[in-house]
Protein backbone atom coordinates (compact mmCIF):
# COMPACT_ATOMS: atom_id res chain seq x y z
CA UNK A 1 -41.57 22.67 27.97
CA UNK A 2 -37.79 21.50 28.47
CA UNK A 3 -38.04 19.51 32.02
CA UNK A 4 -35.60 22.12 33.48
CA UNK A 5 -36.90 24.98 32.93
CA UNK A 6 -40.40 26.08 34.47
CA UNK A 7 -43.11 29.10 34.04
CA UNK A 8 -41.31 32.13 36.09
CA UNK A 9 -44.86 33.17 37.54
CA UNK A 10 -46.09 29.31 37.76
CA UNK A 11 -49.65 29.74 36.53
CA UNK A 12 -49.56 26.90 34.28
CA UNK A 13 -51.62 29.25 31.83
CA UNK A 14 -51.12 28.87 27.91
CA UNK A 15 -48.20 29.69 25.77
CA UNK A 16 -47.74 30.97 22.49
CA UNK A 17 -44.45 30.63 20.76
CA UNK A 18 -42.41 33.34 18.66
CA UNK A 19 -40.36 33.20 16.15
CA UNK A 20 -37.45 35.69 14.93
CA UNK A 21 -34.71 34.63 12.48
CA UNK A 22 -35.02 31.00 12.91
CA UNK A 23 -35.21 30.80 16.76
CA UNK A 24 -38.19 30.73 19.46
CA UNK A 25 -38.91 31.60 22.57
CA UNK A 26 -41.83 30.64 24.58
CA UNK A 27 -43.85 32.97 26.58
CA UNK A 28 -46.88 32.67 29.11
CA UNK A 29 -48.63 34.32 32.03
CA UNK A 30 -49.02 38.11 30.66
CA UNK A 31 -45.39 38.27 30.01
CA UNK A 32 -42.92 36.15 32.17
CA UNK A 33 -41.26 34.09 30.88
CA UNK A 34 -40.26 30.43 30.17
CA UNK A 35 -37.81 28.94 28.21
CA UNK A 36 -38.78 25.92 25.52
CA UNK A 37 -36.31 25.26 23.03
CA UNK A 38 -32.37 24.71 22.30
CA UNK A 39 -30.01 24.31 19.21
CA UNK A 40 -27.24 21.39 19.50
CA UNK A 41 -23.78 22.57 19.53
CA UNK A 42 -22.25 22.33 15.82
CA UNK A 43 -19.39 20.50 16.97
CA UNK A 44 -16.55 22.06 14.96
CA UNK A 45 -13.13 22.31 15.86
CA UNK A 46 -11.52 25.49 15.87
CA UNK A 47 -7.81 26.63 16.56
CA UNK A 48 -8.46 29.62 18.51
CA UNK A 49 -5.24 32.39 18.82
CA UNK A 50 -3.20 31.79 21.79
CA UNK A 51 -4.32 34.23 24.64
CA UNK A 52 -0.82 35.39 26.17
CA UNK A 53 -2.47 35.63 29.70
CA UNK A 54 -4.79 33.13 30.78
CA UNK A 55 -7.60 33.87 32.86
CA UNK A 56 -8.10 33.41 36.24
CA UNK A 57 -11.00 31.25 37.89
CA UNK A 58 -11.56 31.87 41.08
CA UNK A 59 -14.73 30.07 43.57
CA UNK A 60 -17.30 31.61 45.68
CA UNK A 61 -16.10 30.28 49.63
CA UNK A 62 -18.56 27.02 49.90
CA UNK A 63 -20.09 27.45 46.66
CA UNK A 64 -19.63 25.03 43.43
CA UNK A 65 -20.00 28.96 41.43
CA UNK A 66 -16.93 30.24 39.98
CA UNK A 67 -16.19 33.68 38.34
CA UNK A 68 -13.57 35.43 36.41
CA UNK A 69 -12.59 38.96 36.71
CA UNK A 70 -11.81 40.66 33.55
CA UNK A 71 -9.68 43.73 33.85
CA UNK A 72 -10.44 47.44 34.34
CA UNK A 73 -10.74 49.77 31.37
CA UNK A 74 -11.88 49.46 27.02
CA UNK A 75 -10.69 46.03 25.42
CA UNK A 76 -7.65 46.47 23.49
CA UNK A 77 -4.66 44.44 22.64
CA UNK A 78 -2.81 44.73 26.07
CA UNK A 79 -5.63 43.65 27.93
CA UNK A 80 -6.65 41.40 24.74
CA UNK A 81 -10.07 41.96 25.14
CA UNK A 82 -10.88 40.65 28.68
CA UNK A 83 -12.43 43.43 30.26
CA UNK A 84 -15.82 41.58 31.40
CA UNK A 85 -16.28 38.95 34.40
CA UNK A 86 -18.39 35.91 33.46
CA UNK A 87 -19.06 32.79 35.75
CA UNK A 88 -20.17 29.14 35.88
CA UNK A 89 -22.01 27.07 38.45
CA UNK A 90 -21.61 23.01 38.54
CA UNK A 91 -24.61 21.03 39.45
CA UNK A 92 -24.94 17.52 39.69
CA UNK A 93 -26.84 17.69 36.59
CA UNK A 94 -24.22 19.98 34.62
CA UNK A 95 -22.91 23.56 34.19
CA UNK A 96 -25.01 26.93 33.87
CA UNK A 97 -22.37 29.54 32.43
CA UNK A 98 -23.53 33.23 33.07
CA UNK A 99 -21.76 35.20 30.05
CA UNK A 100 -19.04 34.54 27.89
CA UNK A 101 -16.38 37.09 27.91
CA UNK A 102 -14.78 39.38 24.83
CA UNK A 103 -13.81 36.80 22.22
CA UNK A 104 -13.49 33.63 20.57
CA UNK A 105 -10.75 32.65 22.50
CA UNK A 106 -11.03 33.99 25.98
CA UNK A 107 -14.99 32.11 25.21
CA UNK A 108 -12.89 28.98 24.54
CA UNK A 109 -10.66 29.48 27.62
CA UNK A 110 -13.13 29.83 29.71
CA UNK A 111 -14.28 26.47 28.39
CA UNK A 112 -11.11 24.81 28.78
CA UNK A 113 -11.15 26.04 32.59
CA UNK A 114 -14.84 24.36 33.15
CA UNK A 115 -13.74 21.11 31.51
CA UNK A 116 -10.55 21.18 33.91
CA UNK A 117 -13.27 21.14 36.85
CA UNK A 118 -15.68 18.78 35.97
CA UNK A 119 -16.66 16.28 33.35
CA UNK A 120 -20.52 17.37 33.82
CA UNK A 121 -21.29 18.99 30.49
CA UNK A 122 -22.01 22.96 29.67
CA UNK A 123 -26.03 22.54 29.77
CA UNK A 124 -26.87 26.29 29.57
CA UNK A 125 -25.36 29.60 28.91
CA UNK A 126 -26.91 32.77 30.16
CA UNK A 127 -26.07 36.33 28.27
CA UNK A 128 -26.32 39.10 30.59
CA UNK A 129 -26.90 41.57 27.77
CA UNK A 130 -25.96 41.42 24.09
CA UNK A 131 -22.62 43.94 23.87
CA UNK A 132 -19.29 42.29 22.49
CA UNK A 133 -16.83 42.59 25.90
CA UNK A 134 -19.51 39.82 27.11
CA UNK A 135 -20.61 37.52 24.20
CA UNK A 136 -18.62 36.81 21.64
CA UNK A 137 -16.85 33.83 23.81
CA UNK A 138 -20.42 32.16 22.51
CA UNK A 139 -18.40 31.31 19.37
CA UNK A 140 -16.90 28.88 21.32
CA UNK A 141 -19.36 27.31 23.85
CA UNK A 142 -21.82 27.22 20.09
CA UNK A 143 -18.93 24.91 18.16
CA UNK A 144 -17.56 22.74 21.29
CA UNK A 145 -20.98 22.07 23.44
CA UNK A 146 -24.73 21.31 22.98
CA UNK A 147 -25.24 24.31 25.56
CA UNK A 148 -28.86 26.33 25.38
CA UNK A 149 -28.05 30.02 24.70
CA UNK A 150 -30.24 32.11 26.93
CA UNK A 151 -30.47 35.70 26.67
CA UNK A 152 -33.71 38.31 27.18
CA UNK A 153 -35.74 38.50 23.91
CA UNK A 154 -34.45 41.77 22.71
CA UNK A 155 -31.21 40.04 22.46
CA UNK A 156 -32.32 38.99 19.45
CA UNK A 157 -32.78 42.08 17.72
CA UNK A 158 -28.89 42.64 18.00
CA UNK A 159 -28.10 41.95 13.98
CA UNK A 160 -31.22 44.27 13.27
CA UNK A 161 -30.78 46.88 10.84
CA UNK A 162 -31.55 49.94 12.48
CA UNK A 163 -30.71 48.99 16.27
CA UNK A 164 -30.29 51.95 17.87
CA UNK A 165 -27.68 50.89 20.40
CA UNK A 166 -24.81 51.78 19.68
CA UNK A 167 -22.64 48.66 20.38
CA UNK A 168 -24.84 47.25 16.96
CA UNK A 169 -23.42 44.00 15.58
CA UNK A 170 -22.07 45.08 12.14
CA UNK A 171 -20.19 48.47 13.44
CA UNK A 172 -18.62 46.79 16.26
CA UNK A 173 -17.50 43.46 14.99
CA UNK A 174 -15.58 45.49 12.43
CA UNK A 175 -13.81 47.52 15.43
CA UNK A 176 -13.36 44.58 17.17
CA UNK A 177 -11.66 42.72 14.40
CA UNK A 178 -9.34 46.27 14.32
CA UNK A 179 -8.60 46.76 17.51
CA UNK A 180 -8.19 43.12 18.92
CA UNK A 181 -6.52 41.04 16.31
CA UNK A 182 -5.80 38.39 16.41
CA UNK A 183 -8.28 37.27 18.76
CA UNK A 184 -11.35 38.76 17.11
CA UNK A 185 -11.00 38.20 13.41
CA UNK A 186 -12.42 37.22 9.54
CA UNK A 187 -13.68 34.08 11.57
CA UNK A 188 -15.03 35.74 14.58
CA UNK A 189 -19.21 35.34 14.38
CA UNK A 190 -21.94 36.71 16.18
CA UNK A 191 -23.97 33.69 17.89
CA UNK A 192 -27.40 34.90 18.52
CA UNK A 193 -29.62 33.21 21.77
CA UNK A 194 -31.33 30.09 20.95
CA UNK A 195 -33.96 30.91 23.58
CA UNK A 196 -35.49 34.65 25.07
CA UNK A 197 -37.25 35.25 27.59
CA UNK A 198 -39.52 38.48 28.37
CA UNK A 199 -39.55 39.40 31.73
CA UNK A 200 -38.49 36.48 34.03
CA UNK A 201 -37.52 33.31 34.11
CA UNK A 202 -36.67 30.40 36.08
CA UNK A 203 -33.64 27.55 35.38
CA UNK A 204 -33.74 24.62 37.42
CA UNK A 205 -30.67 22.23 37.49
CA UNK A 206 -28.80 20.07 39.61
CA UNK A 207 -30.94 20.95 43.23
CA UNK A 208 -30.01 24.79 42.04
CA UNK A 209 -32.64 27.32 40.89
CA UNK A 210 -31.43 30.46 38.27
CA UNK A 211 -33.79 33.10 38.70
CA UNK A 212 -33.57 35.26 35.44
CA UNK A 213 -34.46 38.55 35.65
CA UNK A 214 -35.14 41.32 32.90
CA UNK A 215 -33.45 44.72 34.25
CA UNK A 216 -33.57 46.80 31.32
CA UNK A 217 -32.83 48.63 29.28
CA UNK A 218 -30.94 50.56 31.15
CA UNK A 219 -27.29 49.73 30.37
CA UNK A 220 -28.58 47.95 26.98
CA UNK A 221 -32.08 47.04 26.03
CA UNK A 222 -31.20 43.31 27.03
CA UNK A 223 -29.89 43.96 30.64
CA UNK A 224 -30.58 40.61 32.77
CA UNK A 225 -29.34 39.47 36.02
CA UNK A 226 -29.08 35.85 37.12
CA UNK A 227 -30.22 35.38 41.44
CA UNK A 228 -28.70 31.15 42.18
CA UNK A 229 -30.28 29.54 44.51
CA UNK A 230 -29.86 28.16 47.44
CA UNK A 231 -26.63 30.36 47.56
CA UNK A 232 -28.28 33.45 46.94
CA UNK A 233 -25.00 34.54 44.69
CA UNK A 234 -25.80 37.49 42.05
CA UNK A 235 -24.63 37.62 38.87
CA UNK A 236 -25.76 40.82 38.17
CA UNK A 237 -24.37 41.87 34.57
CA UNK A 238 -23.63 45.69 33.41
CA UNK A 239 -25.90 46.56 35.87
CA UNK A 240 -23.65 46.51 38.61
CA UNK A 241 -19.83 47.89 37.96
CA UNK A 242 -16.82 49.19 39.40
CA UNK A 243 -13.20 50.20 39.21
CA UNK A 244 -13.56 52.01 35.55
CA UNK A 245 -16.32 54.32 34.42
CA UNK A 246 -19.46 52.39 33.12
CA UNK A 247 -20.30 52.74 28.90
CA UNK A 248 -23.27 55.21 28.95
CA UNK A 249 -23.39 56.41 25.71
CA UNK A 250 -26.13 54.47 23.33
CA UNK A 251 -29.22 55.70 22.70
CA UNK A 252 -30.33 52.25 24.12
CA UNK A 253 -29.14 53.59 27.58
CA UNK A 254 -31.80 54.43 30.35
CA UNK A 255 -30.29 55.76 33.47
CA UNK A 256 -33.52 56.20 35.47
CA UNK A 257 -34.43 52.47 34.32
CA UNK A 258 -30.71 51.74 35.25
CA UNK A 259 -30.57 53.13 39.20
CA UNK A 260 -34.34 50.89 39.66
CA UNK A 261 -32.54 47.82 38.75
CA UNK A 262 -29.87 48.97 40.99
CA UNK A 263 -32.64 49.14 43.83
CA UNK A 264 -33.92 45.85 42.51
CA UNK A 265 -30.30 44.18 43.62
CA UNK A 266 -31.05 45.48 47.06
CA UNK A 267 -34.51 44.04 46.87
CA UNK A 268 -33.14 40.36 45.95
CA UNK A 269 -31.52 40.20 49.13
CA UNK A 270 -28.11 38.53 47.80
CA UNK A 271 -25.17 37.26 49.95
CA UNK A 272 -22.96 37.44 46.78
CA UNK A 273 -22.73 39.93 43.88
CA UNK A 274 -20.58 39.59 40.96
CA UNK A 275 -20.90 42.53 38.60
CA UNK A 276 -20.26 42.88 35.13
CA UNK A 277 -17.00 44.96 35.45
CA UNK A 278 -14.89 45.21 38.89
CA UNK A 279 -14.29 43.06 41.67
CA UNK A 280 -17.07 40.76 43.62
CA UNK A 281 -18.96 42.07 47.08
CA UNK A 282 -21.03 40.23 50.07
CA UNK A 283 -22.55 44.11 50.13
CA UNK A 284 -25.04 45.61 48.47
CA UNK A 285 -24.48 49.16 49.35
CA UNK A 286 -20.61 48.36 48.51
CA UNK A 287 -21.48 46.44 45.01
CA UNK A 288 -23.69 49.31 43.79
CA UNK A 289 -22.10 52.56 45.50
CA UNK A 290 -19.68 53.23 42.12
CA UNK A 291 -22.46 52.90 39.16
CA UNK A 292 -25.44 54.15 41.55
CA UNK A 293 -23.26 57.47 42.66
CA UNK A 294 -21.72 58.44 39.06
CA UNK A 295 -25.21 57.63 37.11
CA UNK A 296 -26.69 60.20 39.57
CA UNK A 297 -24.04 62.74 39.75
CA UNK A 298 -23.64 62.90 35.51
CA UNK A 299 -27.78 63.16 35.63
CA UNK A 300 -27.09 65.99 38.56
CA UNK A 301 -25.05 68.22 36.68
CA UNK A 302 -26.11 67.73 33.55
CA UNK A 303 -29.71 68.08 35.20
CA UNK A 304 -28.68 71.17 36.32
CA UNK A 305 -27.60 72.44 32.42
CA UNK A 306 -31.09 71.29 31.05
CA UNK A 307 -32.63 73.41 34.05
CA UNK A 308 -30.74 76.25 32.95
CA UNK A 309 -30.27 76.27 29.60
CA UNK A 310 -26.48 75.83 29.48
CA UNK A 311 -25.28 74.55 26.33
CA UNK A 312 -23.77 70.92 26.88
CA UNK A 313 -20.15 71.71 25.66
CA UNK A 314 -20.34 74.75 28.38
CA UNK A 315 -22.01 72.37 31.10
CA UNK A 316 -19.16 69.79 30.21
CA UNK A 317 -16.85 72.20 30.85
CA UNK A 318 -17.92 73.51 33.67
CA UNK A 319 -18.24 70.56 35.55
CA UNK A 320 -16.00 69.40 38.09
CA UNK A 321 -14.90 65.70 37.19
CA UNK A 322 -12.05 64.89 39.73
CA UNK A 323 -13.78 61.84 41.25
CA UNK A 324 -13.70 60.49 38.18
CA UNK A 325 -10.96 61.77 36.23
CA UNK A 326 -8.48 58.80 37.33
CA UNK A 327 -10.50 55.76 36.68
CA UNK A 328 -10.09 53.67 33.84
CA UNK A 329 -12.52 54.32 31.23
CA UNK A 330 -12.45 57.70 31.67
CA UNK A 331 -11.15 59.83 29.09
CA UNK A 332 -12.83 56.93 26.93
CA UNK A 333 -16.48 57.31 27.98
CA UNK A 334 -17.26 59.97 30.50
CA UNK A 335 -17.57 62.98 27.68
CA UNK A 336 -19.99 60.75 25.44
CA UNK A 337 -21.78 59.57 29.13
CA UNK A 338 -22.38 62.52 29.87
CA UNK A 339 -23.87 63.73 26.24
CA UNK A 340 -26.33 60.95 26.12
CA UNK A 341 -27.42 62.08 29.80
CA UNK A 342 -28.03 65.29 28.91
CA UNK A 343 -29.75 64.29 25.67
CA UNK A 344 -32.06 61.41 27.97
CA UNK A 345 -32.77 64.83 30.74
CA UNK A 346 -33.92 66.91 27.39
CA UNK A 347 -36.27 64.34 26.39
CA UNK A 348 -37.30 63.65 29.79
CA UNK A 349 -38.12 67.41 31.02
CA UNK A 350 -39.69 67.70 27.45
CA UNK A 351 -42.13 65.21 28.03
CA UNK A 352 -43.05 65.94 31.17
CA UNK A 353 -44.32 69.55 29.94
CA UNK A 354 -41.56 71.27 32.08
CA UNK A 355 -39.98 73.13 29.61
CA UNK A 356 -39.71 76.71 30.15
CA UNK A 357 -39.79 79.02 27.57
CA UNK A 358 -36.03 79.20 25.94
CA UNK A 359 -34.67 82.85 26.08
């Protein structure tokens, strides 16, 4: 086992290794995880397009953790992609990086900003799920470092034919490379975790501890959240977001999956959360009120339709959106949210044998 990284349940039981396309991950103790193995950075040097705004590092007050905040709404070519936050703590031993924003370059600039910290070098980088607005800055960290790419195992069924999410590798790289050139491009790559974990896991580094933790799927089917300790500072991924209207509709989303892991934050007890989308919070109730109170007011009404037997386009219609209708991200996902929701109730009410007979 790498000396940094230990058995998330500590039995000290046995292992077995898998493999998938090249990589391994090492699991133990009925499921939770630990993390064996890493691939050394390739080294090659890259001219990444010019960003024409930088991003902004900010620090947690009395923390070495820093985060950027990406900005509200879908990645296009006036935001240039940079719609996700990401973050980096410096040990004494080196840097864990949790995500690695929208592209190549933002990836590299990101990079740039760690190096312009500290010489301590990028040990680890942790994936909070595999969708492109978060990963595809691994391009970077993969060429210029000898970082260990972390993610939760079905990470690495994102290249998969038939992967039912629908932010897929192949269909989205080629809307990426549309929509955000020059900054996602012919030489724009997917970079795939070196390393998966199940259920848990646990980092140790520098006198800090990085408590992995498998929340999914419920935004994707790789949702993970990252608890640092001592500072009990959250980076809690897609599972927590604000300010714009979260993506709901994949048939890899879960919303009842999704609003337990938003319990679960609650139930980690952190002083810090930094969410996937939005803007940082020392509350709980405050990080998770604008994901926890749309998810259950789209399952609500479209509950309601199910219940009734109201065609979706009519339910759609009929519902009152006005809370909503103003934040970013609407007009781009809250029809197709609320499709897959009433889809997931279907299936739901189906299998639970409460059907009633259709008039």
């Amino acid at each position: 086992m790498h000396p940094d990284l230990a058995d998330a349940c500590g039995c000290g039981g046995p292992s077995w290794i898998r493999r998938k396309a090249g990589r391994r991950s090492l699991f133990g103790c009925a499921g939770l995880g630990a993390i064996a193995a890493a691939f050394p950075g390739e080294a090659q040097a890259e001219v990444f397009p010019p960003l024409l705004e930088d991003i902004k590092v900010e620090q947690v007050p009395g923390t070495p953790i820093y985060f950027v905040i990406g900005h509200y709404g879908v990645p296009d070519e006036r935001n240039e992609g940079h719609t996700s936050n990401a973050g980096f703590i410096v040990t004494d031993e080196g840097v864990v990086v949790f995500d690695a924003l929208g592209t190549p370059a933002l990836g590299n600039a990101l990079l740039r900003h760690i190096r312009a910290i500290t010489d301590k070098p990028v040990k680890y980088v942790a994936i909070s799920h595999y969708h492109a607005d978060h990963m595809y800055g691994l391009q970077a960290f993969r060429d210029q470092t000898d970082a260990m790419i972390v993610a939760q195992e079905k990470a690495l069924d994102y290249t998969a034919e038939g992967n039912l999410d629908d932010e897929a590798a192949g269909p989205r790289l080629a809307q990426r490379r549309e929509a955000l050139a020059p900054w996602v491009n012919e030489n724009t790559r997917i970079v795939l975790p070196g390393v998966a974990f199940r259920v848990a896991a646990e980092l140790r580094l520098g006198g800090h501890q990085f408590q992995m933790i498998y929340a999914g799927p419920a935004h994707s089917m790789s949702d993970m959240m990252m608890l640092v300790l001592p500072e009990r500072v959250l980076f809690a991924g897609d599972i927590v977001q604000s300010g714009r209207v979260p993506f709901m509709a994949s048939a890899a989303v879960n919303t009842r999956n999704w609003l337990r892991a938003l319990d679960e934050v609650g139930h980690l007890t952190p002083r810090f959360i930094i969410p996937g989308h939005g803007k940082p919070s020392t509350s709980v109730a405050e990080a998770i009120a604008f994901t926890q109170t749309y998810i259950n007011f789209v399952r609500a009404k479209m509950g309601e339709a199910v219940a009734n037997w109201v065609p979706f386009d009519d339910a759609y219609q009929q519902t009152d959106w006005k809370d909503y209708a103003k934040v970013p991200a609407f007009s781009a996902s809250n029809r197709g949210n609320a499709y897959r929701v009433f889809l997931e109730i279907e299936a739901e009410t189906l299998a639970a044998g409460n059907a009633a007979p259709k008039p």
